[in-house]
Protein backbone atom coordinates (compact mmCIF):
# COMPACT_ATOMS: atom_id res chain seq x y z
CA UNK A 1 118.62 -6.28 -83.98
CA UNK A 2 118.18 -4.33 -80.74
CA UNK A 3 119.13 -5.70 -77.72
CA UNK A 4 116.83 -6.19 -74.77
CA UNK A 5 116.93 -3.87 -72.24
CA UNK A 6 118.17 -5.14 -69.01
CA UNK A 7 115.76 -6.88 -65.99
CA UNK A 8 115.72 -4.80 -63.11
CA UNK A 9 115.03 -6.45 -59.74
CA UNK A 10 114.62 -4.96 -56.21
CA UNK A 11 118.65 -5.27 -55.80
CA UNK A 12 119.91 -3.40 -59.05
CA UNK A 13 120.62 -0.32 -58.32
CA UNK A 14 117.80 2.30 -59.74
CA UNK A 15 119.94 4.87 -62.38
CA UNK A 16 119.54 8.73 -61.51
CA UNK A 17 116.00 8.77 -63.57
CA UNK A 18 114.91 5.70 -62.27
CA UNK A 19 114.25 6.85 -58.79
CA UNK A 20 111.71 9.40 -58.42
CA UNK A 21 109.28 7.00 -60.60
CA UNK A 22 109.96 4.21 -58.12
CA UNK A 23 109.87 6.09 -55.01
CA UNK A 24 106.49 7.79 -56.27
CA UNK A 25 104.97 4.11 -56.76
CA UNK A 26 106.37 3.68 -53.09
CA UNK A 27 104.05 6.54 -51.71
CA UNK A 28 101.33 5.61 -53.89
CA UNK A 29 101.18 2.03 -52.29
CA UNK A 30 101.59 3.70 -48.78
CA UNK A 31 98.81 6.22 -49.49
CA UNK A 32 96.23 3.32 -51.14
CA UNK A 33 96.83 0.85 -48.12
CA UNK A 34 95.83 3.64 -45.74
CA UNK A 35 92.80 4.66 -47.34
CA UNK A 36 92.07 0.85 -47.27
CA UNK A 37 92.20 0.88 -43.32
CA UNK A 38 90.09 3.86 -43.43
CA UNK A 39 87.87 1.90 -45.55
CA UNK A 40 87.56 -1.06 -43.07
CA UNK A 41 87.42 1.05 -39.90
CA UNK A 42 84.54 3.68 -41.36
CA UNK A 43 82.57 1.21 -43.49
CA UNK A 44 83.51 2.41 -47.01
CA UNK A 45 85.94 4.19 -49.23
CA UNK A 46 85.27 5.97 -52.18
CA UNK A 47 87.55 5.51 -54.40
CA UNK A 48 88.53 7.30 -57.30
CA UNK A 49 91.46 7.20 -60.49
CA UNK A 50 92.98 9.47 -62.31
CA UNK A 51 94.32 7.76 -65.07
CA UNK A 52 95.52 4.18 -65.64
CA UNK A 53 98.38 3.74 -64.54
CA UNK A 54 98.15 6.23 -61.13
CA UNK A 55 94.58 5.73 -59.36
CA UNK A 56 94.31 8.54 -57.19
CA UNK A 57 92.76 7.96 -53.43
CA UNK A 58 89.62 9.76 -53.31
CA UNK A 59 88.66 11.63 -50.41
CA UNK A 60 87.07 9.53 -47.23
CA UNK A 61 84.15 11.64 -45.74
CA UNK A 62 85.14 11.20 -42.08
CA UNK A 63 81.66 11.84 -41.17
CA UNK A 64 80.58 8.94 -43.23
CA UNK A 65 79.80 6.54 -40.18
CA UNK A 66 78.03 9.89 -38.26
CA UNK A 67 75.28 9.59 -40.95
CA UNK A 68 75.03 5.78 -40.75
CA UNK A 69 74.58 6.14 -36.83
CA UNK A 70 71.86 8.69 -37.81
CA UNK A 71 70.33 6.74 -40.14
CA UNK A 72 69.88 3.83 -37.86
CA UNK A 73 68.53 5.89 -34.87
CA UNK A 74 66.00 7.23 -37.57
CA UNK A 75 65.17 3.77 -38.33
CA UNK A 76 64.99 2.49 -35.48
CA UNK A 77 62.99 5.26 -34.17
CA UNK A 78 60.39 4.33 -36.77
CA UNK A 79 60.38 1.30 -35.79
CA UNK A 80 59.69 1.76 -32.36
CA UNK A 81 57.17 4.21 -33.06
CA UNK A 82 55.27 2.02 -35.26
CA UNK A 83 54.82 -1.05 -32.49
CA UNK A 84 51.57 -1.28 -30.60
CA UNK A 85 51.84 0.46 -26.91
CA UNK A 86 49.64 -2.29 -24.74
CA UNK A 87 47.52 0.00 -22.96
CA UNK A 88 49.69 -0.17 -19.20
CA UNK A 89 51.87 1.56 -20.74
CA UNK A 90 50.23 4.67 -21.59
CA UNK A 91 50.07 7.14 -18.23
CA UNK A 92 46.41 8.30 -17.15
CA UNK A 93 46.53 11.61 -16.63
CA UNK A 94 44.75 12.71 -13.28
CA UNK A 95 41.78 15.39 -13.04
CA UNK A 96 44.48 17.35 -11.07
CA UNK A 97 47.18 17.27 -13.84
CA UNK A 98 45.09 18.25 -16.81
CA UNK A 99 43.52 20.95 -14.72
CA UNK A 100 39.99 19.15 -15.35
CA UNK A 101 37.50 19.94 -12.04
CA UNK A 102 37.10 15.92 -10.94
CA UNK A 103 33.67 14.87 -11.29
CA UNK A 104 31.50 15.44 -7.66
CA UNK A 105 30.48 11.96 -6.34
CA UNK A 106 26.26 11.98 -5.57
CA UNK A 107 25.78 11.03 -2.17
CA UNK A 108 22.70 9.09 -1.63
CA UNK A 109 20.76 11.91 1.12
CA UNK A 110 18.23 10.05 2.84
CA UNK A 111 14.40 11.80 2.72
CA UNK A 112 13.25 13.82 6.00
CA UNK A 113 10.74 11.12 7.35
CA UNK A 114 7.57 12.76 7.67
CA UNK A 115 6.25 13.55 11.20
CA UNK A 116 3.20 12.25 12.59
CA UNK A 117 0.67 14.12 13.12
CA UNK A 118 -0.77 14.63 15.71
CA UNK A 119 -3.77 13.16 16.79
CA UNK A 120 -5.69 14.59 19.84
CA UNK A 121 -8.16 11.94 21.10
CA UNK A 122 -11.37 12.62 20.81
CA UNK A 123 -12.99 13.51 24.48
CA UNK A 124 -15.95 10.71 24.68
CA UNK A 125 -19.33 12.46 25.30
CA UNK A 126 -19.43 11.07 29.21
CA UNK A 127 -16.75 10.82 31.93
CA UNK A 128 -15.69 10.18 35.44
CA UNK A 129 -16.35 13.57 37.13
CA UNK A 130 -13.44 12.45 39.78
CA UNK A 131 -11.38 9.95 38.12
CA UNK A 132 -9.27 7.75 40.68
CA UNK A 133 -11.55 8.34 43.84
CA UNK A 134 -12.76 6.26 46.17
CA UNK A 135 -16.61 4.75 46.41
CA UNK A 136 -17.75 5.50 49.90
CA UNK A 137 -21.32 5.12 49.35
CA UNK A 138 -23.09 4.03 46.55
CA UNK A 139 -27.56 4.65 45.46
CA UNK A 140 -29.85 3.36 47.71
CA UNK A 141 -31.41 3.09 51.13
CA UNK A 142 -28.73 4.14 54.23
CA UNK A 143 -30.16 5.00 57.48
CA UNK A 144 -33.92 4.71 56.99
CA UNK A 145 -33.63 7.63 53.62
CA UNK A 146 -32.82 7.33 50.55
CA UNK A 147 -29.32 8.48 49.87
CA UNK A 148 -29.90 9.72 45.77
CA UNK A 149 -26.06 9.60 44.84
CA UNK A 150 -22.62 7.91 45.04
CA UNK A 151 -20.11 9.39 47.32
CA UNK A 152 -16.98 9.49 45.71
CA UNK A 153 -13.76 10.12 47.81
CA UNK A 154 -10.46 12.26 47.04
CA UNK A 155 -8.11 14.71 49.29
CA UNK A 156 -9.87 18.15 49.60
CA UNK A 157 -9.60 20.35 46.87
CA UNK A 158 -9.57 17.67 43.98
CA UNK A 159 -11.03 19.12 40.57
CA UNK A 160 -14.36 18.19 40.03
CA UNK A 161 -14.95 17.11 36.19
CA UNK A 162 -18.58 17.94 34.32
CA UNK A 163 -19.83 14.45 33.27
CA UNK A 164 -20.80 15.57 29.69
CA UNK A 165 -21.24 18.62 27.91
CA UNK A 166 -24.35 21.28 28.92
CA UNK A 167 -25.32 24.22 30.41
CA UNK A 168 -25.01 25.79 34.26
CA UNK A 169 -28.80 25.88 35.55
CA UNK A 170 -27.86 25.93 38.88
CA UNK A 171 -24.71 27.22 41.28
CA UNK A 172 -24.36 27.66 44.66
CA UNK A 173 -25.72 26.51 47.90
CA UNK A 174 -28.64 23.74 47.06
CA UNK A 175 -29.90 23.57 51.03
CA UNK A 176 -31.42 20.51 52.16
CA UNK A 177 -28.14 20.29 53.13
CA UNK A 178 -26.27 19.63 49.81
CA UNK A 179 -23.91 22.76 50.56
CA UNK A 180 -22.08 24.28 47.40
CA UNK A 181 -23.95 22.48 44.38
CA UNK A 182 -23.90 22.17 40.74
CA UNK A 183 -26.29 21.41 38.24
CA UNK A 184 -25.54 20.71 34.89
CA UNK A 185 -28.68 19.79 31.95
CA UNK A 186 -27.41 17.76 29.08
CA UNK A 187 -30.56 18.91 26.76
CA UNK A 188 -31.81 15.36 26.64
CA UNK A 189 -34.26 15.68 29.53
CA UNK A 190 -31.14 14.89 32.28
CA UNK A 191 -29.52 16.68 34.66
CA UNK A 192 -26.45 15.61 36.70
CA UNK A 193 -25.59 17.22 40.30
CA UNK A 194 -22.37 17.94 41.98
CA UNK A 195 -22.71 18.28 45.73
CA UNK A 196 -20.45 19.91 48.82
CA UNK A 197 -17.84 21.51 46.69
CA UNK A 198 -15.33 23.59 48.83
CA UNK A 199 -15.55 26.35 45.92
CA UNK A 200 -17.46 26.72 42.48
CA UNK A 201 -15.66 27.34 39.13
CA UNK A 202 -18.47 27.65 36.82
CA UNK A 203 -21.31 30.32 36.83
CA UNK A 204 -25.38 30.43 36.08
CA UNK A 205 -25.98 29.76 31.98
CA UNK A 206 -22.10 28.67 31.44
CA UNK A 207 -22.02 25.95 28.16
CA UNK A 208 -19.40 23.35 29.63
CA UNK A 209 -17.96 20.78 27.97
CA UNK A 210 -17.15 16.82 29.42
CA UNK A 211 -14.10 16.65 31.17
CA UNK A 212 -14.70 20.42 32.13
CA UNK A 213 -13.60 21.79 35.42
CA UNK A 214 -16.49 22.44 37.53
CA UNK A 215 -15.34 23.01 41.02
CA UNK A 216 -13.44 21.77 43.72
CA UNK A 217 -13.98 18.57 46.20
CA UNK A 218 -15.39 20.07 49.56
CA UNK A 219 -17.57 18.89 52.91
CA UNK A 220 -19.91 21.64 52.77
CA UNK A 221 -23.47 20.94 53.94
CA UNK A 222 -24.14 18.22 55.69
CA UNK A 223 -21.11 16.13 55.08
CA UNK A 224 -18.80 14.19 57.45
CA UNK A 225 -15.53 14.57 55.37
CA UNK A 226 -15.00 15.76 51.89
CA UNK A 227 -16.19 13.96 49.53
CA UNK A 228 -18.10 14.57 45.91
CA UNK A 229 -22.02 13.69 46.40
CA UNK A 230 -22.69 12.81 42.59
CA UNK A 231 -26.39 12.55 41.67
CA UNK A 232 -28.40 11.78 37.70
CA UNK A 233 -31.82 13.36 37.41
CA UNK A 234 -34.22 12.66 35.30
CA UNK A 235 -35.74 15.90 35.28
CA UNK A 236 -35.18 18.09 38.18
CA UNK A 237 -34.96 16.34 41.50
CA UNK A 238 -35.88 13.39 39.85
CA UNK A 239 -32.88 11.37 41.25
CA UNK A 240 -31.53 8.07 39.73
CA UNK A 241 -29.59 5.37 40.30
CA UNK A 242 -26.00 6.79 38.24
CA UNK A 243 -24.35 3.71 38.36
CA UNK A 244 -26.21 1.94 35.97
CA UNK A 245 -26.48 5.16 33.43
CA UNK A 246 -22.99 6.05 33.43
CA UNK A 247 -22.56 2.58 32.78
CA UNK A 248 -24.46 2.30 30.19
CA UNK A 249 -22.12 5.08 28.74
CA UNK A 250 -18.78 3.46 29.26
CA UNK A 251 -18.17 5.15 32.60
CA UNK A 252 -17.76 2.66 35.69
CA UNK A 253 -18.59 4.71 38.88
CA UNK A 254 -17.85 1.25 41.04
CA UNK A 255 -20.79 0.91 42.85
């Protein structure tokens, strides 16, 4: 019967072959609660044996927790990528920036008005021959004679209008004392009759038209100042009262 080997404890003293075993468990411990830290600190271990009784420590990839910080700004990028922008968020680019030629604004331009035309009043077929003067003497009897006219009164010199359109007949002096004298027929069987003009503007078979310039206020003949002695014929020398004719043509003579 073999006897049993003796029960070694932590204060018998390890024999000569004892100690190299127990001093490599020693380091073993030592090296396995180091990797364990590791472990803790880096977020894994890998760990790997080499037989039963010794387990090796397998090798810690120190750039373990590197790739897991990787890995979650990967994932984390995706994840940001992947949530709806809301649309203040996303920058407008400006014409300027993206080198696009901004779009011209249309003005509203307001049309040219059209000018009027002009219209140039039509000259009405009778008129004053001396617009503005004064009536001195009007048709009828003065003295004991007949006075055939209406005296009509401006400074000396004052233009002398034809009363319509017609034809010279007659210029120059008229005696019987008319001095410088007109005569105008109108084609209708009248005649009209501008008396003591200063000078004559119009010559023998001149076509004049109303409103014309005929001559020029005078006292020539037998006159007492200047004056325009303005007689209607009906037919030559057939003297009228002009008042009522020019009337009746939309001229007012005053008398």
């Amino acid at each position: 019967m073999q006897e049993d080997s003796p029960v070694q404890n932590e204060n018998t003293p390890d024999t000569a072959a004892e100690r190299p075993q127990r001093a490599g468990r020693r380091n073993r411990l030592i090296v396995l609660s180091a990797a364990a830290l590791v472990a803790l600190g880096l977020g894994g271990v890998a760990v790997a044996t080499t037989g039963a009784d010794r387990p090796a420590p397998a090798a810690v990839s120190l750039d373990a927790q590197s790739r897991a910080e990787a890995a979650s700004r990967a994932d984390r990028s995706a994840r940001e990528s992947s949530a709806p922008v809301s649309p203040s968020a996303i920058p407008t680019a400006s014409p300027t920036a993206t080198g696009a030629s901004p779009t011209p604004t249309k003005t509203a331009t307001a049309k040219p008005k059209p000018k009027p035309k002009k219209t140039t009043k039509p000259t009405p077929a009778w008129v004053d021959p001396m617009p503005g003067a004064a009536v001195t003497s009007c048709y009828g009897q003065r003295w004991g004679t007949l006075h055939a006219g209406i005296d009509l009164a401006l400074p000396s010199g004052t233009p002398i209008h034809a009363a319509a359109t017609g034809t010279v007949v007659q210029a120059g002096d008229a005696a019987d004392g008319y001095g410088n004298s007109v005569f105008v027929d109108h084609g209708n069987g009248y005649l009209t009759h501008y008396a003591h003009q200063s000078r004559i503007a119009v010559t023998v078979g001149q076509k004049v038209k109303a409103g014309q310039v005929i001559g020029y206020e005078g006292a020539t003949g037998d006159a007492t100042g200047p004056h325009l002695h303005f007689e209607v014929h009906q037919g030559m020398w057939n003297q009228i009262d002009p008042a009522p004719f020019m009337r009746a043509r939309s001229v007012d003579l005053g008398c």
